[in-house]
C-alpha atoms as a PDB file:
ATOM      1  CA  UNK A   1       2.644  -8.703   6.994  1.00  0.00           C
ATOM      2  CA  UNK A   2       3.245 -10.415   3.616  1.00  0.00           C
ATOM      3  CA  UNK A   3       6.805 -10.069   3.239  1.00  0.00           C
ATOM      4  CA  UNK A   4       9.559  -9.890   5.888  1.00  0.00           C
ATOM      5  CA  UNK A   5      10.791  -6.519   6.405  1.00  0.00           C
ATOM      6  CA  UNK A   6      14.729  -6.134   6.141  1.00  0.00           C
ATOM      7  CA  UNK A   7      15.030  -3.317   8.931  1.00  0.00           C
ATOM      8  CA  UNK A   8      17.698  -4.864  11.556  1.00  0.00           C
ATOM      9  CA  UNK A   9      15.505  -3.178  14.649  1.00  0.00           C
ATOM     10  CA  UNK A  10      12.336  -5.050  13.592  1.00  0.00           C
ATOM     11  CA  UNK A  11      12.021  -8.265  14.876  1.00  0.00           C
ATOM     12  CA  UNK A  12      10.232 -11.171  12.391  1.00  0.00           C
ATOM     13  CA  UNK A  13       8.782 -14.206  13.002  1.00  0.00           C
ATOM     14  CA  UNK A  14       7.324 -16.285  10.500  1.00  0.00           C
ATOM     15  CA  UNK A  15       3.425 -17.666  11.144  1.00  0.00           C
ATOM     16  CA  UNK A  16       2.594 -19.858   8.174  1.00  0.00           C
ATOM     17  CA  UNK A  17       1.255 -19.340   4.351  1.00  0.00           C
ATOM     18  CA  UNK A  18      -1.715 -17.958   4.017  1.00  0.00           C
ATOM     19  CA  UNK A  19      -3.471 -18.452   0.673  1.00  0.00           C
ATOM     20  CA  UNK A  20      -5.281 -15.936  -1.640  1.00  0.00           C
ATOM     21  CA  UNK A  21      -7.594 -15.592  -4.449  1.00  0.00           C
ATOM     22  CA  UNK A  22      -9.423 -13.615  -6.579  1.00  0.00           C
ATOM     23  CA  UNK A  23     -13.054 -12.537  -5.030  1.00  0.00           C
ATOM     24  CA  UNK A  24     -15.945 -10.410  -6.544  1.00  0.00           C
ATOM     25  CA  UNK A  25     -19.470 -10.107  -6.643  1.00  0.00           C
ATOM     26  CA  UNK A  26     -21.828 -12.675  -8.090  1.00  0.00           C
ATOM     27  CA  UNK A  27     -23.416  -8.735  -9.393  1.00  0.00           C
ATOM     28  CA  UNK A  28     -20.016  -7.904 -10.938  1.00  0.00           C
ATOM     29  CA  UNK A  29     -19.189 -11.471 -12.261  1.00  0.00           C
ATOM     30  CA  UNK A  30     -23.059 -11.350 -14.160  1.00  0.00           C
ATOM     31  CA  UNK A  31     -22.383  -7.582 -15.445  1.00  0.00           C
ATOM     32  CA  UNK A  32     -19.006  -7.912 -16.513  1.00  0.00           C
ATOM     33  CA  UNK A  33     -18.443 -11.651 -16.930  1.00  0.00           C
ATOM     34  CA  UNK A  34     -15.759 -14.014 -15.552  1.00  0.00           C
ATOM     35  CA  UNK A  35     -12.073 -13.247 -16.654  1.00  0.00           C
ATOM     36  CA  UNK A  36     -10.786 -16.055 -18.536  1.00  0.00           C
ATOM     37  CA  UNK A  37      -7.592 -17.752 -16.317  1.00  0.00           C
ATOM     38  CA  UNK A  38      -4.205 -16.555 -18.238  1.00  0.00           C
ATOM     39  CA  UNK A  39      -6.205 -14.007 -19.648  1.00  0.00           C
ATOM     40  CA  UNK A  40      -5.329 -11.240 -17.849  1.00  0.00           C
ATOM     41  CA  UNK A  41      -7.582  -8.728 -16.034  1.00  0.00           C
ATOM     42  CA  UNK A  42      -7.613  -6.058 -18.809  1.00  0.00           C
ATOM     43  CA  UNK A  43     -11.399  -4.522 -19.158  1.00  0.00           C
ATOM     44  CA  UNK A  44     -11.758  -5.214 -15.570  1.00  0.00           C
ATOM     45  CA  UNK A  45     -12.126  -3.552 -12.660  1.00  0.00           C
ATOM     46  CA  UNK A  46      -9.596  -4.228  -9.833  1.00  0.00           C
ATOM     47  CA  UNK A  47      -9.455  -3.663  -5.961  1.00  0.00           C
ATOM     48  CA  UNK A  48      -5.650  -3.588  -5.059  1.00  0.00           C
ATOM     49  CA  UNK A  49      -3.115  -1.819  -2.644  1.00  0.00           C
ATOM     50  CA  UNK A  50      -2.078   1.499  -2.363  1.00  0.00           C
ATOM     51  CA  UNK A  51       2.201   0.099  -2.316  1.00  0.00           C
ATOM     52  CA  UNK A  52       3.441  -3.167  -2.130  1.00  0.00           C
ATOM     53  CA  UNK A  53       6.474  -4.660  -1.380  1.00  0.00           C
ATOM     54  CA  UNK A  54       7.781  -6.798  -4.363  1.00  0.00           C
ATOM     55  CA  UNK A  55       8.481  -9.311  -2.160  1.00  0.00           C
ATOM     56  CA  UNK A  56       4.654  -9.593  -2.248  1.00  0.00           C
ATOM     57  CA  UNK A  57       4.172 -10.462  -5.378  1.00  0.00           C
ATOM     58  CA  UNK A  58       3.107 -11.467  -7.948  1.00  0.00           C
ATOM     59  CA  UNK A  59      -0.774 -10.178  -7.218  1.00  0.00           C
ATOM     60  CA  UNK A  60      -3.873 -11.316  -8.369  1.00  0.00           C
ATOM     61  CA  UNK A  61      -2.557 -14.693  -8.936  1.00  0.00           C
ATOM     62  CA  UNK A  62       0.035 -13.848 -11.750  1.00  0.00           C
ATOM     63  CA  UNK A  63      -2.432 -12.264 -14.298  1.00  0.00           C
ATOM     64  CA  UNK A  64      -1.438  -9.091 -15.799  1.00  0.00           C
ATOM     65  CA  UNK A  65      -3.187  -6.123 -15.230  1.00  0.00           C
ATOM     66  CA  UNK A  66      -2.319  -4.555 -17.907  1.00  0.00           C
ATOM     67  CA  UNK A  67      -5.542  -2.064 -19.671  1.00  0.00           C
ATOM     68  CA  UNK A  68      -7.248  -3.184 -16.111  1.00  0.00           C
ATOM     69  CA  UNK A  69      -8.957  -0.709 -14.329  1.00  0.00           C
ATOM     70  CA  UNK A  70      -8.108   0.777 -10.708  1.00  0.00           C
ATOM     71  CA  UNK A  71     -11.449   1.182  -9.098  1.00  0.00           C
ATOM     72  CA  UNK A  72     -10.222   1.091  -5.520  1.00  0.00           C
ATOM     73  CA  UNK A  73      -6.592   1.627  -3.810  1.00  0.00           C
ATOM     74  CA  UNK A  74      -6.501   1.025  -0.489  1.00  0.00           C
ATOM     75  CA  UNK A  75      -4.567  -1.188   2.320  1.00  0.00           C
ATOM     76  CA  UNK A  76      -7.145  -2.194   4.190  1.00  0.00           C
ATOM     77  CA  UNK A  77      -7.699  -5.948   3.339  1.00  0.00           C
ATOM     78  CA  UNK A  78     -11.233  -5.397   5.279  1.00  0.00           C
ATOM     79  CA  UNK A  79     -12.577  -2.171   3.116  1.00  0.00           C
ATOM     80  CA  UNK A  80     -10.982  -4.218   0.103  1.00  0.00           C
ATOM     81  CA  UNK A  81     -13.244  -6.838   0.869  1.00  0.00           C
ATOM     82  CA  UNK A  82     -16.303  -4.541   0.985  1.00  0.00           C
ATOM     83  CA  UNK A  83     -15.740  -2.646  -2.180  1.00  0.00           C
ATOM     84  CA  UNK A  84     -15.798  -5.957  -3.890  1.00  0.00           C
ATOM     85  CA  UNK A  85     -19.119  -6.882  -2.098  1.00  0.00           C
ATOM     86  CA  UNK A  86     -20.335  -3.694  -3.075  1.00  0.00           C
ATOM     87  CA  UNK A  87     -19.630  -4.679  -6.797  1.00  0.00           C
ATOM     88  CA  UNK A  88     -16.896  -2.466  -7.558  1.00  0.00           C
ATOM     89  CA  UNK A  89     -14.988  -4.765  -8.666  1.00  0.00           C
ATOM     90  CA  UNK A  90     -12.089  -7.750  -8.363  1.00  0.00           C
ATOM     91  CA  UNK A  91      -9.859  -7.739  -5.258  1.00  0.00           C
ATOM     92  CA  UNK A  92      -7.226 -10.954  -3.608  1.00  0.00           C
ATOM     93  CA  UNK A  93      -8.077 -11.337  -0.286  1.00  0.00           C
ATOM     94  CA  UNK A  94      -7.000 -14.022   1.824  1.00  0.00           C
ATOM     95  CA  UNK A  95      -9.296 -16.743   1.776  1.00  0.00           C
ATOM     96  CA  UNK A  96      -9.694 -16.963   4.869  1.00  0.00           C
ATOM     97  CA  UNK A  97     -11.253 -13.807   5.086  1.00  0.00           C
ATOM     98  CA  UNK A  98     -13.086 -14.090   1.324  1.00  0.00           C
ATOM     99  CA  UNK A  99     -14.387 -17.256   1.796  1.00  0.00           C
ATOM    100  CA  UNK A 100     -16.303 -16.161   5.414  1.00  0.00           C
ATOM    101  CA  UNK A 101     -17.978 -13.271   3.608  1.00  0.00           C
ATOM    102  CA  UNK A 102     -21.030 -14.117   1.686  1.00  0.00           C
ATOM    103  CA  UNK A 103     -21.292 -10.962  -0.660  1.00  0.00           C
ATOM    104  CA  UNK A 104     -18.193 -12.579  -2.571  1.00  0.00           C
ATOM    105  CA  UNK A 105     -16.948 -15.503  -4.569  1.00  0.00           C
ATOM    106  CA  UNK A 106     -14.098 -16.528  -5.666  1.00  0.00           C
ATOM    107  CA  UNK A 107     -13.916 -16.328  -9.269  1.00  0.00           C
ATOM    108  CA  UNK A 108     -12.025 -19.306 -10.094  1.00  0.00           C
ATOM    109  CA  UNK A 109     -12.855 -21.893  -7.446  1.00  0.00           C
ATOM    110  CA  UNK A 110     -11.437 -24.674  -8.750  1.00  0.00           C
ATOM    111  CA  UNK A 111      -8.245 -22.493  -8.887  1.00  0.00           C
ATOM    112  CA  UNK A 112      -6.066 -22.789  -6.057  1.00  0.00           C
ATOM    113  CA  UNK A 113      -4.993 -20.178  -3.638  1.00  0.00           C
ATOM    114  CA  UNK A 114      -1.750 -18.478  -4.048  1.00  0.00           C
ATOM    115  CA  UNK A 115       0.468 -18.777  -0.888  1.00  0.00           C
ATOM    116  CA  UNK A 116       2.315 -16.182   0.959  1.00  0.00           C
ATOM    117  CA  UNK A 117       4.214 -16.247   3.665  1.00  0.00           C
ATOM    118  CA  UNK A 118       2.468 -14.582   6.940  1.00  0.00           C
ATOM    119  CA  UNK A 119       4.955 -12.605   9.209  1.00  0.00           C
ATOM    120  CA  UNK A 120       4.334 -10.826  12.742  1.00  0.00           C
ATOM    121  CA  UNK A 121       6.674  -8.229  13.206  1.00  0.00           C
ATOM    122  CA  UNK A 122       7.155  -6.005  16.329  1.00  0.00           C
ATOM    123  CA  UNK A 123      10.352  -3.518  16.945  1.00  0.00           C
ATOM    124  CA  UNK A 124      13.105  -4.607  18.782  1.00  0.00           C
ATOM    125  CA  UNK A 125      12.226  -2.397  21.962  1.00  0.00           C
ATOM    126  CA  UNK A 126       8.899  -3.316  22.317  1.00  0.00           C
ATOM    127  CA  UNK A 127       8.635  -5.690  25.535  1.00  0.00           C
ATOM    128  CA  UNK A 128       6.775  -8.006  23.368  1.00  0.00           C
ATOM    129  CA  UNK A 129       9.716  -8.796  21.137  1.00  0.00           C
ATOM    130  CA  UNK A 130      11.648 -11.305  22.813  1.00  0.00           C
ATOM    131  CA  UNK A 131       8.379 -12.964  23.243  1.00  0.00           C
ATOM    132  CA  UNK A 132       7.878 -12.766  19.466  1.00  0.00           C
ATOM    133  CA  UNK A 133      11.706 -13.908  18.890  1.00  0.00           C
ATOM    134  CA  UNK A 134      11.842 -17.215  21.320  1.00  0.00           C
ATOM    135  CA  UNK A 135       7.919 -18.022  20.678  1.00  0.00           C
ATOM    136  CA  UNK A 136       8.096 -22.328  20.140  1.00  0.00           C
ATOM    137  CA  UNK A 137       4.394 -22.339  18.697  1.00  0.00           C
ATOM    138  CA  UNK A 138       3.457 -21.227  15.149  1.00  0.00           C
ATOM    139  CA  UNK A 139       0.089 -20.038  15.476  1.00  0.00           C
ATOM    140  CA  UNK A 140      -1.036 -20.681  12.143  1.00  0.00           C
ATOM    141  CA  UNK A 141      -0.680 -23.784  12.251  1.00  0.00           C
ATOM    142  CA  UNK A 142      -3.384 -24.524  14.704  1.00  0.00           C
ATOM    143  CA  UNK A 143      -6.124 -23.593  11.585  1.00  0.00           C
ATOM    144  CA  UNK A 144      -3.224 -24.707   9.171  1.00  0.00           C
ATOM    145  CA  UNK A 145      -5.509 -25.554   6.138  1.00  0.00           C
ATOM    146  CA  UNK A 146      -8.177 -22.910   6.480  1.00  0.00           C
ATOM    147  CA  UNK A 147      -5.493 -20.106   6.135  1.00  0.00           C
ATOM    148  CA  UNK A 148      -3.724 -21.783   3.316  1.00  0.00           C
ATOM    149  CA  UNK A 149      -6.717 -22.715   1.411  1.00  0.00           C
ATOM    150  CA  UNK A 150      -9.768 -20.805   3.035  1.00  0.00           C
ATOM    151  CA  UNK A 151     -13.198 -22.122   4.153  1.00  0.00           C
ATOM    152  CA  UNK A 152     -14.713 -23.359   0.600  1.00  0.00           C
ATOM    153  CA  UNK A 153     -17.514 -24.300   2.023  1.00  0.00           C
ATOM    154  CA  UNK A 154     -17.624 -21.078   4.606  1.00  0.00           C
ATOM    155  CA  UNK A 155     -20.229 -21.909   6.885  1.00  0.00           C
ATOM    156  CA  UNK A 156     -19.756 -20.234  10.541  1.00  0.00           C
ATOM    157  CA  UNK A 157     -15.975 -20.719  11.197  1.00  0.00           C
ATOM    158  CA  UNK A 158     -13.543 -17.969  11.633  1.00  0.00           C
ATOM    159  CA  UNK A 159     -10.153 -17.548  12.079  1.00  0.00           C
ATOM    160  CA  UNK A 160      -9.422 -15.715  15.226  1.00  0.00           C
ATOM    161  CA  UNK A 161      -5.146 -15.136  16.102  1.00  0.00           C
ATOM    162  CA  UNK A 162      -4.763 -14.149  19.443  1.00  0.00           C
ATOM    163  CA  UNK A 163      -1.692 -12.703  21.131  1.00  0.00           C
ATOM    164  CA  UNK A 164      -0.740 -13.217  24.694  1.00  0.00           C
ATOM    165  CA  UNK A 165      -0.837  -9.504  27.097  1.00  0.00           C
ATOM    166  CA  UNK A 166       2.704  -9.167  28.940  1.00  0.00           C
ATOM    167  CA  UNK A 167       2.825 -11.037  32.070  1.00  0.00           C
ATOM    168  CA  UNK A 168       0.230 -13.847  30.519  1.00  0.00           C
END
């Protein structure tokens, strides 16, 4: 999750930042044009969530969305990332999951990423909680920079998180 939920029986533990920018199409970008940075997104067509929390925000890297069109609400960051592939329009994804897909580009590159902070969360009588709670590794930190700034160049490396079974 993006932002730390408040429920007491939920147990939260913090993994890193993970970075995001704006991704679409090079099809869109050559149909529609690039937004202009401060600009807004109004005229354009956006890929966003169905809810969230404001703890979350601000989205698509501060610019208002105002007169912007909703093309796609979902809260699936993978189906997000296909819509926008499939050049319906502009969506944040995590870079680390934008940059690995070749059907996208960020739109301002030289932009960076906009950091959130990254949260596991598992209920409190789950048997995987106190694991969760006492955990001494942060495992975002092991592909610290790729998460928080994404794979520019993308080539073949992917970020795979991996959770230990009970008993392991």
């Amino acid at each position: 999750r993006v932002a730390r939920p408040a429920t007491p029986e939920l147990v939260c533990r913090k993994l890193g930042e993970v970075g995001s920018s704006l991704y679409a199409s090079h099809r869109y970008l050559a149909k529609h044009g690039v937004p202009e940075r401060g600009q807004g997104l109004g005229g354009f067509d956006v890929i966003t969530y169905t809810g969230a929390p404001a703890a979350a925000r601000p989205f698509f890297m501060g610019e208002s969305l105002e007169g912007a069109r909703v093309a796609v609400r979902c809260d699936n960051p993978f189906i997000q990332m296909r819509a926008a592939a499939d050049h319906l329009g502009i969506a944040e994804l995590a870079c680390c999951l934008g940059d690995c897909e070749t059907d996208v580009v960020r739109i301002w590159p030289d932009e960076p990423p906009a950091l959130r902070t990254a949260w596991l969360v598992v209920h409190q009588d789950l048997p995987a909680a106190r694991a969760v709670e006492h955990a001494d590794v942060d495992p975002l930190d092991v592909h610290g920079l790729e998460v928080r700034l994404g794979v520019v160049s993308a080539g073949s490396r992917h970020l795979v998180v991996r959770m230990p079974r009970d008993g392991a």
